[in-house]
C-alpha atoms as a PDB file:
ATOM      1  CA  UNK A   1      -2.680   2.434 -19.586  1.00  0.00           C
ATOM      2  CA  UNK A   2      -1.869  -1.346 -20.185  1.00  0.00           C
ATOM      3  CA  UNK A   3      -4.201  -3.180 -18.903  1.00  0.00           C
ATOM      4  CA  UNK A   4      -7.292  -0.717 -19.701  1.00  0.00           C
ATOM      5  CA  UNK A   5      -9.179  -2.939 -21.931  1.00  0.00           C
ATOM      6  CA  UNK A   6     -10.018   0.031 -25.238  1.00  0.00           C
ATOM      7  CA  UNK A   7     -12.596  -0.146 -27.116  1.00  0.00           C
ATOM      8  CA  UNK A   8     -14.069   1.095 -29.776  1.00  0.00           C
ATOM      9  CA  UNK A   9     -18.077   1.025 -30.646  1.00  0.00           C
ATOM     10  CA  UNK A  10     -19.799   2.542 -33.559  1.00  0.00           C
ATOM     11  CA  UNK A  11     -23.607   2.832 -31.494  1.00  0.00           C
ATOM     12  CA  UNK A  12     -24.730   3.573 -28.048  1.00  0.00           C
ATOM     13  CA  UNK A  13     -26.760  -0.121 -28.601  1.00  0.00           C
ATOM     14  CA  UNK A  14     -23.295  -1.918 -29.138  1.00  0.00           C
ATOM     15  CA  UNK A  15     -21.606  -0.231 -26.034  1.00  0.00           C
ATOM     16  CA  UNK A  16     -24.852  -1.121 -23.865  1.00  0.00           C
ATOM     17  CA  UNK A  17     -24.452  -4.662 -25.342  1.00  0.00           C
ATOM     18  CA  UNK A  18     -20.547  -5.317 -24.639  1.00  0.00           C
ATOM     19  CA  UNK A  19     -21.601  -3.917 -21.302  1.00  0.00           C
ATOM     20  CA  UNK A  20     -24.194  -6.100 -20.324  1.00  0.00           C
ATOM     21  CA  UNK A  21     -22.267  -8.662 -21.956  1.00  0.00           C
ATOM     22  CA  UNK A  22     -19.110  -7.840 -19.236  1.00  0.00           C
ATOM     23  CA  UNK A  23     -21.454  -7.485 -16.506  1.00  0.00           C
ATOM     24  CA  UNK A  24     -23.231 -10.760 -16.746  1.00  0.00           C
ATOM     25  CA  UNK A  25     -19.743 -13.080 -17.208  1.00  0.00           C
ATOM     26  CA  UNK A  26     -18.473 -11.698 -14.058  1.00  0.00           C
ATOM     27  CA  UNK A  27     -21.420 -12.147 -11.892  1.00  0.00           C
ATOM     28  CA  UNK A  28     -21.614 -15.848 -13.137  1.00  0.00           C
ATOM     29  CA  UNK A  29     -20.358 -17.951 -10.235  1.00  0.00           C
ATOM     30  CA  UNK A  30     -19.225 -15.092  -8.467  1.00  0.00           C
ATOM     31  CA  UNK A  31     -19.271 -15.907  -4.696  1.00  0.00           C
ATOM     32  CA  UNK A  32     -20.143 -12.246  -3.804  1.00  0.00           C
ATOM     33  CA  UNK A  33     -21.001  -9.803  -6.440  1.00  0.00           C
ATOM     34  CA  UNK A  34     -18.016  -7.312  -7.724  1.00  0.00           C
ATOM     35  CA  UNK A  35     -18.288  -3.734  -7.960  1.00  0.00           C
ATOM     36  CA  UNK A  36     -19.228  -2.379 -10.655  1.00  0.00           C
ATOM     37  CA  UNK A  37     -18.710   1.437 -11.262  1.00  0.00           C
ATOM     38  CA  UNK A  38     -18.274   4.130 -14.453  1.00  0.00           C
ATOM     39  CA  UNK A  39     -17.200   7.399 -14.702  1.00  0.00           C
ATOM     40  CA  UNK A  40     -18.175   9.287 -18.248  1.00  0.00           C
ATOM     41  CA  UNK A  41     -15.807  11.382 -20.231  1.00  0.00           C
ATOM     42  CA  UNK A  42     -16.227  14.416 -23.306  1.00  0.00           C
ATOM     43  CA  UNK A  43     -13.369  13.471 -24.801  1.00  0.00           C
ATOM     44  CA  UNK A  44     -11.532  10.288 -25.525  1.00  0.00           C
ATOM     45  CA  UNK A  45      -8.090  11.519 -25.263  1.00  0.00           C
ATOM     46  CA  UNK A  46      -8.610  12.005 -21.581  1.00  0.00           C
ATOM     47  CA  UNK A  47      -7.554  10.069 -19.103  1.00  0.00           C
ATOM     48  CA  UNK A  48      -8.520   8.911 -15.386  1.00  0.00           C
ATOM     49  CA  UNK A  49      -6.884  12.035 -13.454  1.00  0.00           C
ATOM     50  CA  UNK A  50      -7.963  13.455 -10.715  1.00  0.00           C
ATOM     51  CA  UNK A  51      -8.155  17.073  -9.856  1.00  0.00           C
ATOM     52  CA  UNK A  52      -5.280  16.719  -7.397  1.00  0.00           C
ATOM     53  CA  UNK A  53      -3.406  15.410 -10.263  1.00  0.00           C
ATOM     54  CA  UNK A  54      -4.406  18.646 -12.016  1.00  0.00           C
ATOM     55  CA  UNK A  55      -2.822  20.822  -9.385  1.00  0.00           C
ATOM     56  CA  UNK A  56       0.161  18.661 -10.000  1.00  0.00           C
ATOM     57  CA  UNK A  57       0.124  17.559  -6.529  1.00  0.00           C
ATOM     58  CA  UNK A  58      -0.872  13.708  -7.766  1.00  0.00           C
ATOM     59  CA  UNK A  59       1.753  12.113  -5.417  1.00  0.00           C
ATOM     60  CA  UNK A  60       1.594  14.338  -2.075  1.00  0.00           C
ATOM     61  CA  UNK A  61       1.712  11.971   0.876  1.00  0.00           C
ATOM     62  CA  UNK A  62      -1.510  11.412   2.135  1.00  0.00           C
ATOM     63  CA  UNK A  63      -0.595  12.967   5.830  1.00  0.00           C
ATOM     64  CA  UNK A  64       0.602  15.920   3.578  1.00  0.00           C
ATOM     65  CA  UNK A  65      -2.909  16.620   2.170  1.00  0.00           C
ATOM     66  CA  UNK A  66      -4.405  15.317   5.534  1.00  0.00           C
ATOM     67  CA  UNK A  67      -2.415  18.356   7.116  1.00  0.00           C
ATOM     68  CA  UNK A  68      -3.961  21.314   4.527  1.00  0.00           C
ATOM     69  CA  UNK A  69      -7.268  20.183   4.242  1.00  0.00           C
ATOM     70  CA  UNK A  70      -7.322  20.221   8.306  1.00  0.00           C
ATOM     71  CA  UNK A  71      -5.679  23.845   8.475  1.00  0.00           C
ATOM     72  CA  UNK A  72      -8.915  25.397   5.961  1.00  0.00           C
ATOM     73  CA  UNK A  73     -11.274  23.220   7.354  1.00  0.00           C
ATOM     74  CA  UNK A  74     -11.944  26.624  10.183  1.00  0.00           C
ATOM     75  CA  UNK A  75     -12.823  28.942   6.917  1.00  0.00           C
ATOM     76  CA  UNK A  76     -15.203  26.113   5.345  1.00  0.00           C
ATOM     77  CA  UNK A  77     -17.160  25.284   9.051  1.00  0.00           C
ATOM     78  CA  UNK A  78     -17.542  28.839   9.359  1.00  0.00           C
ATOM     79  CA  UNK A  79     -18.958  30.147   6.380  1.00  0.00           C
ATOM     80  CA  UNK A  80     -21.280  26.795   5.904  1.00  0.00           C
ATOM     81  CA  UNK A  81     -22.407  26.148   9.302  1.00  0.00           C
ATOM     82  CA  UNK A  82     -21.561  22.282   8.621  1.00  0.00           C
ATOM     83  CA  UNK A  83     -18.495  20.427  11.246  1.00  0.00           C
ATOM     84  CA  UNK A  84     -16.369  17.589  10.883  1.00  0.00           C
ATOM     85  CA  UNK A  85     -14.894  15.574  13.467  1.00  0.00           C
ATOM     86  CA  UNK A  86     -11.365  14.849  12.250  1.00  0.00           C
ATOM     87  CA  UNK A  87      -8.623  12.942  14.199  1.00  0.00           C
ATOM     88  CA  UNK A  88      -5.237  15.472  14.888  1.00  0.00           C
ATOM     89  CA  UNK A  89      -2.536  15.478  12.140  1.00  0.00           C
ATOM     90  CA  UNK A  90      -0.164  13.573  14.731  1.00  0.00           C
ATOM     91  CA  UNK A  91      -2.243  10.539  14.602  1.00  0.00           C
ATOM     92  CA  UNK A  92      -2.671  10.646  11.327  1.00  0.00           C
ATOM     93  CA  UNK A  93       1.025  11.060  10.641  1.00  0.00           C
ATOM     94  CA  UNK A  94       1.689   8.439  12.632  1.00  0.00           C
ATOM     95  CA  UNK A  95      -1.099   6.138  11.143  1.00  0.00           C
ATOM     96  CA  UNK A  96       0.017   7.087   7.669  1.00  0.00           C
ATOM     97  CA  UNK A  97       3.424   5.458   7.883  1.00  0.00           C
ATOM     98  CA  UNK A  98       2.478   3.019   8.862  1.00  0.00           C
ATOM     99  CA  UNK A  99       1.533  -0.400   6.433  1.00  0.00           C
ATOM    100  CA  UNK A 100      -0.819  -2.870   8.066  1.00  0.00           C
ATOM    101  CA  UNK A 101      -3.129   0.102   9.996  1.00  0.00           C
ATOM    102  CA  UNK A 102      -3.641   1.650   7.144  1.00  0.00           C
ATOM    103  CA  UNK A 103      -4.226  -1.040   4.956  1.00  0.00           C
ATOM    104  CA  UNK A 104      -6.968  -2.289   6.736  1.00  0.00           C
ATOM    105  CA  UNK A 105      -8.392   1.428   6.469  1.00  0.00           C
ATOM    106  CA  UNK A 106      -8.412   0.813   2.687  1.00  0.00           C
ATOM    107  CA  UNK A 107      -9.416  -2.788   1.936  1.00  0.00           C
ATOM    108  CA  UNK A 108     -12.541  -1.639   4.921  1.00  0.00           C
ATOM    109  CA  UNK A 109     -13.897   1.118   2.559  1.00  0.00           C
ATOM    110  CA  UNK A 110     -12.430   4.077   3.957  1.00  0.00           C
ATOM    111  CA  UNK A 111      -9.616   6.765   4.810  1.00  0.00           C
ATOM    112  CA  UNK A 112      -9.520   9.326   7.818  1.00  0.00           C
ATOM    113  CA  UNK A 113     -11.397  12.206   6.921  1.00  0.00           C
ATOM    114  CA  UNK A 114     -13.415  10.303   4.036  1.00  0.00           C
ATOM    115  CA  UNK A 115     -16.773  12.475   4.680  1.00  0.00           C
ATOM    116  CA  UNK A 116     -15.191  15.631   4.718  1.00  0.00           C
ATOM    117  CA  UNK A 117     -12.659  14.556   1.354  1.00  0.00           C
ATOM    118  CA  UNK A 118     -15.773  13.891  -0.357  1.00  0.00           C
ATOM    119  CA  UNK A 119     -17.608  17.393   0.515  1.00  0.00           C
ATOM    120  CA  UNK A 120     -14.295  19.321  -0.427  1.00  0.00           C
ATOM    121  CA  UNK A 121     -14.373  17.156  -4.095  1.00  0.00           C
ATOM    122  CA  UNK A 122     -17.989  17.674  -4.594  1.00  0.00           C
ATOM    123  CA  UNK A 123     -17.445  22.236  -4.573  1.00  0.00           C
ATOM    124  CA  UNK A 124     -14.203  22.230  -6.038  1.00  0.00           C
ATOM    125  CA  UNK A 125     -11.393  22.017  -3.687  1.00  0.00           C
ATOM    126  CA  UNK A 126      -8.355  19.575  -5.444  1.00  0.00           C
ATOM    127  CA  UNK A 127      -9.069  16.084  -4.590  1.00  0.00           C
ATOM    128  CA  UNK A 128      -7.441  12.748  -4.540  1.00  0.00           C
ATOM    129  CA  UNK A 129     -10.835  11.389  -5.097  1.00  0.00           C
ATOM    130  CA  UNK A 130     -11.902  10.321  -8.379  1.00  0.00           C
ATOM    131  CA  UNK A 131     -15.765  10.196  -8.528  1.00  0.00           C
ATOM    132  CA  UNK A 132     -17.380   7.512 -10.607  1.00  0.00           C
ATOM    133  CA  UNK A 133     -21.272   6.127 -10.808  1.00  0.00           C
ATOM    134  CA  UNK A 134     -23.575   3.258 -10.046  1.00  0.00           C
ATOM    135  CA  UNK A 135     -24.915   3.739 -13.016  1.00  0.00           C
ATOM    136  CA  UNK A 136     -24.313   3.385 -16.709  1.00  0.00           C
ATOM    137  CA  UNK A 137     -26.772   6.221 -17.812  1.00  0.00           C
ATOM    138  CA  UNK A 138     -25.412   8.566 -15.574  1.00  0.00           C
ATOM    139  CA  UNK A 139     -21.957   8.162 -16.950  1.00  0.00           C
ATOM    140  CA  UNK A 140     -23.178   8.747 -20.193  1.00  0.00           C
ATOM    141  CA  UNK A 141     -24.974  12.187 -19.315  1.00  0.00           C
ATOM    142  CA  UNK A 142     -21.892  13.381 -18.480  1.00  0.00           C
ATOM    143  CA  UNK A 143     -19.854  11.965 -21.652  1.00  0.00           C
ATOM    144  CA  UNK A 144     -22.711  13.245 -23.823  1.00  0.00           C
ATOM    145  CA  UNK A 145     -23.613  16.549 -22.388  1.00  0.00           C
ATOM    146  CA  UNK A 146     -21.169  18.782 -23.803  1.00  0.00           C
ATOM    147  CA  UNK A 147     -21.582  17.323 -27.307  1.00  0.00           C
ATOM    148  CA  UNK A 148     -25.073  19.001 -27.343  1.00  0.00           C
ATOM    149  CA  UNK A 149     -23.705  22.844 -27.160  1.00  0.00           C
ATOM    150  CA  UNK A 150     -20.816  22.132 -28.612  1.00  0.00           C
ATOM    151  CA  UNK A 151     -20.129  23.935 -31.838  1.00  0.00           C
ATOM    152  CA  UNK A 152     -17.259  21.837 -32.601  1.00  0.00           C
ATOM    153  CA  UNK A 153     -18.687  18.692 -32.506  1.00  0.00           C
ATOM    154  CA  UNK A 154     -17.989  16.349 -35.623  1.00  0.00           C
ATOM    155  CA  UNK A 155     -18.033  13.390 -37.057  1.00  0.00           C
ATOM    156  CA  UNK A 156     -14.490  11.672 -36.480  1.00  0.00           C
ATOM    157  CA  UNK A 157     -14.869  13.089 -32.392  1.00  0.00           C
ATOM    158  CA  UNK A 158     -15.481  10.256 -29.466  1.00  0.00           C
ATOM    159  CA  UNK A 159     -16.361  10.490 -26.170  1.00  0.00           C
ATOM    160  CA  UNK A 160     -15.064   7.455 -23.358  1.00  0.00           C
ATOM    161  CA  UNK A 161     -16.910   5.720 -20.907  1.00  0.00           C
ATOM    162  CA  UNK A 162     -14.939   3.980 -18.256  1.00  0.00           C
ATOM    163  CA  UNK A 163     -16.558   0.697 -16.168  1.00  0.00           C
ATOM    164  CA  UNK A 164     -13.846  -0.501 -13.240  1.00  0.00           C
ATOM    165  CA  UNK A 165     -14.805  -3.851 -11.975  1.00  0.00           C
ATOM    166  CA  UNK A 166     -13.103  -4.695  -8.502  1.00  0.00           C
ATOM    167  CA  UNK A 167     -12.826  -8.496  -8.369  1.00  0.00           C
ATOM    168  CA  UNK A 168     -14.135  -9.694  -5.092  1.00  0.00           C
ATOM    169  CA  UNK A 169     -10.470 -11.316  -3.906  1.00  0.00           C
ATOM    170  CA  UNK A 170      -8.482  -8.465  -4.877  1.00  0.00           C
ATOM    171  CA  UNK A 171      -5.448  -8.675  -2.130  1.00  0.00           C
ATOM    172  CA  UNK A 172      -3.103  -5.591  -1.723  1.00  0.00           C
ATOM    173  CA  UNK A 173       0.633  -6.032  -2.007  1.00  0.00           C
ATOM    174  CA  UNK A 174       3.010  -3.459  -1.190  1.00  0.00           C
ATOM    175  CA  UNK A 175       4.483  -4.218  -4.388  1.00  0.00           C
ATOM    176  CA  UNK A 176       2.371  -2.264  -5.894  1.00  0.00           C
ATOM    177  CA  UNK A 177       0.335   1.216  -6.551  1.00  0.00           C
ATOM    178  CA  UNK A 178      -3.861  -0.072  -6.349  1.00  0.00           C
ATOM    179  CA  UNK A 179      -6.787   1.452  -6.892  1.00  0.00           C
ATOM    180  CA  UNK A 180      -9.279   1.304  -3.812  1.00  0.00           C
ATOM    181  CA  UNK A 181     -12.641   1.525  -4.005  1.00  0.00           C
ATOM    182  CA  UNK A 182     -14.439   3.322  -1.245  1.00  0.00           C
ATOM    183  CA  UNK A 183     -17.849   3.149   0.740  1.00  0.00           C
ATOM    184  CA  UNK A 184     -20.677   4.862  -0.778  1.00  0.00           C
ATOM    185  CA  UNK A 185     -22.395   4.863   2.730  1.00  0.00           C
ATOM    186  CA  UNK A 186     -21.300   8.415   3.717  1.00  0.00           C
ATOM    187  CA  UNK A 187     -23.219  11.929   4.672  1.00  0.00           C
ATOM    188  CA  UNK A 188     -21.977  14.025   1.808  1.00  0.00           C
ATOM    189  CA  UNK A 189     -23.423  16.454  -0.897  1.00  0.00           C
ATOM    190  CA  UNK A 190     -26.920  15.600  -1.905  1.00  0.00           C
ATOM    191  CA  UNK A 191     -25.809  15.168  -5.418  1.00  0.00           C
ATOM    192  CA  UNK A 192     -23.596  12.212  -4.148  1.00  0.00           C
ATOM    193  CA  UNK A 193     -27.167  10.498  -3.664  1.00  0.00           C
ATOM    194  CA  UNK A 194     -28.327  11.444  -7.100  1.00  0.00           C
ATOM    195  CA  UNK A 195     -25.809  10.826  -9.148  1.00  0.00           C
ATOM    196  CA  UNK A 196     -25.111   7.270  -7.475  1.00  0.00           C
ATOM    197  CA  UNK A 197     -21.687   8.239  -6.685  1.00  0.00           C
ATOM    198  CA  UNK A 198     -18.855   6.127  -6.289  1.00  0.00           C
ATOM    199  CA  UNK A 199     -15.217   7.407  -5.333  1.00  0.00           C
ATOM    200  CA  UNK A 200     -12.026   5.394  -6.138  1.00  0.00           C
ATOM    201  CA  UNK A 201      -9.058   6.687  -4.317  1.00  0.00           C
ATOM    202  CA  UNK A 202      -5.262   5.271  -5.520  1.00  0.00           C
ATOM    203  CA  UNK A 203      -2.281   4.842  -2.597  1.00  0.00           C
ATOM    204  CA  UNK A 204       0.619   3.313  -2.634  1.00  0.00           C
ATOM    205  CA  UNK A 205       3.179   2.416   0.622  1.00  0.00           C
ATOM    206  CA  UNK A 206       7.074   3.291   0.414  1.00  0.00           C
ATOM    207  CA  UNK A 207       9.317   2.225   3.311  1.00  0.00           C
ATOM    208  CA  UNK A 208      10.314   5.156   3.917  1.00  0.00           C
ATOM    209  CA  UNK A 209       8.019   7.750   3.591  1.00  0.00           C
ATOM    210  CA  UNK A 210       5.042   6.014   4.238  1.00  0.00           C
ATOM    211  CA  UNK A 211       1.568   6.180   2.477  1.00  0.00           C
ATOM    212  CA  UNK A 212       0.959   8.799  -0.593  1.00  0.00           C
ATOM    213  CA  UNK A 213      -1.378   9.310  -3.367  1.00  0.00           C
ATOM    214  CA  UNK A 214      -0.570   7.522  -6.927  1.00  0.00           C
ATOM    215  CA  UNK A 215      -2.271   8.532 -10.063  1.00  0.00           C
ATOM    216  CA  UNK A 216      -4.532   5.917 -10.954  1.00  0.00           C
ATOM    217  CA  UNK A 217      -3.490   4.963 -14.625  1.00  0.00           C
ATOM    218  CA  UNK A 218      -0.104   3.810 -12.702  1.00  0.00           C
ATOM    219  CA  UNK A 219      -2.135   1.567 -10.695  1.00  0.00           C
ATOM    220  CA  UNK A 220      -3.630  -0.331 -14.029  1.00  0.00           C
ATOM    221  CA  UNK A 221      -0.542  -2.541 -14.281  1.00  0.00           C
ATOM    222  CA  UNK A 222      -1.650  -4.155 -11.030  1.00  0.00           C
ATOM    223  CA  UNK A 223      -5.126  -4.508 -12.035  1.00  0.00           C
ATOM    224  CA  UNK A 224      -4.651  -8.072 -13.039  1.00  0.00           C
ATOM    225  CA  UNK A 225      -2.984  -9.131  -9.581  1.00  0.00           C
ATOM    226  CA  UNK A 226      -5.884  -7.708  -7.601  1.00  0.00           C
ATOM    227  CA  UNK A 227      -8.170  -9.249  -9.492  1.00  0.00           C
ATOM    228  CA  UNK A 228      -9.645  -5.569 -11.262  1.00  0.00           C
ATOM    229  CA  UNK A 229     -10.456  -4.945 -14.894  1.00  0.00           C
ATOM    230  CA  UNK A 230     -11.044  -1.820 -16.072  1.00  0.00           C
ATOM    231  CA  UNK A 231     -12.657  -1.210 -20.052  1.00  0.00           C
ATOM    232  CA  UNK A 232     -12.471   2.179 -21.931  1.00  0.00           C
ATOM    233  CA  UNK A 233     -15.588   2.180 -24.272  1.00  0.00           C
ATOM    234  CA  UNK A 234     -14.906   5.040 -26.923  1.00  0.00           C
ATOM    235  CA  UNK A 235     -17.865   6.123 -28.878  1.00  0.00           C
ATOM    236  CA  UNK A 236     -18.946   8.472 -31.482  1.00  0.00           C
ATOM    237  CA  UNK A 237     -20.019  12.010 -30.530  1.00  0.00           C
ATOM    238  CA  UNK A 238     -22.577  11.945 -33.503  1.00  0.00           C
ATOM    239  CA  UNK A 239     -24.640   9.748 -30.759  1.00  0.00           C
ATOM    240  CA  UNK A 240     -25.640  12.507 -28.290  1.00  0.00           C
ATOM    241  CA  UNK A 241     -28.976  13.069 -29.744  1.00  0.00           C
ATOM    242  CA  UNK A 242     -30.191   9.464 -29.544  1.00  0.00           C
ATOM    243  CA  UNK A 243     -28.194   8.998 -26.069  1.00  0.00           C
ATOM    244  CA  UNK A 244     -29.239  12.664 -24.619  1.00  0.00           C
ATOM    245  CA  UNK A 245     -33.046  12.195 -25.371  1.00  0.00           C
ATOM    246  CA  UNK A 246     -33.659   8.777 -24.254  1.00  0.00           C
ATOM    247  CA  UNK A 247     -32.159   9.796 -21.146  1.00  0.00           C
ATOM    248  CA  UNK A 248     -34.728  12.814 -20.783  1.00  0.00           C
ATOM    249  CA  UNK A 249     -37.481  10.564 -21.428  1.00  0.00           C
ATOM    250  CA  UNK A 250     -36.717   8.440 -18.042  1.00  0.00           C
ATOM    251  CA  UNK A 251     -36.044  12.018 -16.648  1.00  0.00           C
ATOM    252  CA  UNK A 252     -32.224  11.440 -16.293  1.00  0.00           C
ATOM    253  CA  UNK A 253     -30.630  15.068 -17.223  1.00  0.00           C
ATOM    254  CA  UNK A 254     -29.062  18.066 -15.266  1.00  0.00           C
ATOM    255  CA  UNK A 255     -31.510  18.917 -12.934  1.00  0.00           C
ATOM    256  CA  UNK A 256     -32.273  15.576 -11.966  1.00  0.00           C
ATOM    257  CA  UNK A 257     -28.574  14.736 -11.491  1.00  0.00           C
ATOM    258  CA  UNK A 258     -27.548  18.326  -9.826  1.00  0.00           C
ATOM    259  CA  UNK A 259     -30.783  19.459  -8.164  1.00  0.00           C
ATOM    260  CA  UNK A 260     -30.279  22.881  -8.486  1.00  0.00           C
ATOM    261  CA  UNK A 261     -31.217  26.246 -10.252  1.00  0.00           C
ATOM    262  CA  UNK A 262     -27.778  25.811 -12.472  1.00  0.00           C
ATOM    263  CA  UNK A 263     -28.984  22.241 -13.809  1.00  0.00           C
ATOM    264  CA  UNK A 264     -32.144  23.105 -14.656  1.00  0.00           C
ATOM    265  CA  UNK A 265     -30.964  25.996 -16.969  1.00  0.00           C
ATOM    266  CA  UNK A 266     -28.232  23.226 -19.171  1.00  0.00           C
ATOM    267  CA  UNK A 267     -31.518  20.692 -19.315  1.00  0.00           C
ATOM    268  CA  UNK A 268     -33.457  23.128 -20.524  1.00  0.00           C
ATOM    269  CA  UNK A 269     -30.955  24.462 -22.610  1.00  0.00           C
ATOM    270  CA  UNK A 270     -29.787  20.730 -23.858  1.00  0.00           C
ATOM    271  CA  UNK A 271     -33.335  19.862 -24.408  1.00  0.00           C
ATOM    272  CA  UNK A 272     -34.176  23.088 -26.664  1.00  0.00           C
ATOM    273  CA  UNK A 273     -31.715  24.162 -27.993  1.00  0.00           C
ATOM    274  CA  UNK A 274     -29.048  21.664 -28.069  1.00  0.00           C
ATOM    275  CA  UNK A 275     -31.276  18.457 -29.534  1.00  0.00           C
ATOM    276  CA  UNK A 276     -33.357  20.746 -31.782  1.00  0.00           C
END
């Protein structure tokens, strides 16, 4: 990770500091304001992997995973009653191969199938989609949370918050492996709308076989010729108490951010068990 900027920060006060600090030098002057996202981590060792990475599938080409998310796409539309309009593998094959196309597809905000990728990331199925936040709170819920019922907690343990900036004249070269940031316009999960989601998807282009999936830590040693910076803000564990109850109080916790029967059980259980 080379060009990850790590840091380390003894309070939740300094990391909101260095943050606003960041934030405000980059939208000096700036002729149209960069993205700003985070994605929140329970463990500092970890790094930015997505679930398709997991699977160790991280470099399938992109018409590849196109292909298998169209063939059980019949088993999701029929047990949810939702549809997706999808474009046939040929195209897609065809699209996927080639450079310019599909490079506009990327530096517009998108990918074929982009609505339906998101849905399949948001219950489970592997994704090339790493999901990342609007906001800096929410990013820390989801650093913090399992520090509250965690029984091995301690002292010397850190948790990593991640903020990606995309400079505004980032310019794609097949030289390299990039990270794309794409639109957060889309119909998706509800929880995409509260948890401010974000989703940063990582390609690269070979001659030969076209278009694929790259895990994003690769793409970090081009973050300086697009433009991108990316910070790793490691703090103590010992600050989930402060962190997790100011973020009750403005009613930012797991039912708020997942809306369901499941999230209210871990707020409740956070806020009376875990902070008490």
């Amino acid at each position: 990770m080379s060009n990850i900027n790590g840091v380390n920060v003894d309070t939740w006060e300094d990391l909101e500091t260095r943050v606003r600090t960041i934030r405000d030098e980059r939208m000096q002057n700036a002729p149209i304001p960069p993205t700003v996202i985070f994605r929140g981590h329970s463990c500092s060792t970890w790094g930015l992997e997505t679930t398709l990475e997991r699977y160790g599938k991280g470099e399938m080409l992109f018409a590849d995973y196109y292909q298998l998310i169209s063939e059980i796409r019949p088993a999701i539309e029929t047990y949810t009653d939702k549809s997706w309009t999808l474009r046939s593998y040929p195209d897609i094959e065809h699209l996927a191969r080639e450079y310019d196309k599909f490079s506009l597809c990327l530096t517009g905000g998108s990918i074929p199938g982009y609505e339906y990728m998101a849905y399949l990331r948001h219950h489970g199925f592997p994704s090339p989609l790493l999901d990342w936040t609007q906001s800096l709170y929410v990013a820390a819920y989801f650093a913090f949370r399992q520090a509250a019922t965690s029984r091995s907690t301690d002292d010397d343990g850190r948790v990593s918050i991640f903020m990606w900036i995309k400079g505004p004249n980032g310019v794609y070269s097949s030289d390299y492996d990039t990270v794309f940031a794409l639109g957060t316009h889309i119909r998706a999960h509800r929880r995409h709308m509260l948890q401010q989601s974000h989703y940063t998807v990582c390609l690269g282009w070979r001659p030969n076989s076209g278009w694929r999936f790259i895990p994003h830590e690769r793409a970090t040693n081009a973050d300086n010729v697009q433009g991108n910076m990316t910070w790793k803000f490691n703090i103590p564990k010992r600050e989930y108490q402060k962190v997790l109850k100011s973020l009750d109080e403005h009613n930012l916790n797991g039912f708020s951010l997942f809306g369901s029967e499941e999230g209210l059980m871990e707020s409740l259980a956070i806020k009376e068990m875990g902070l008490k």
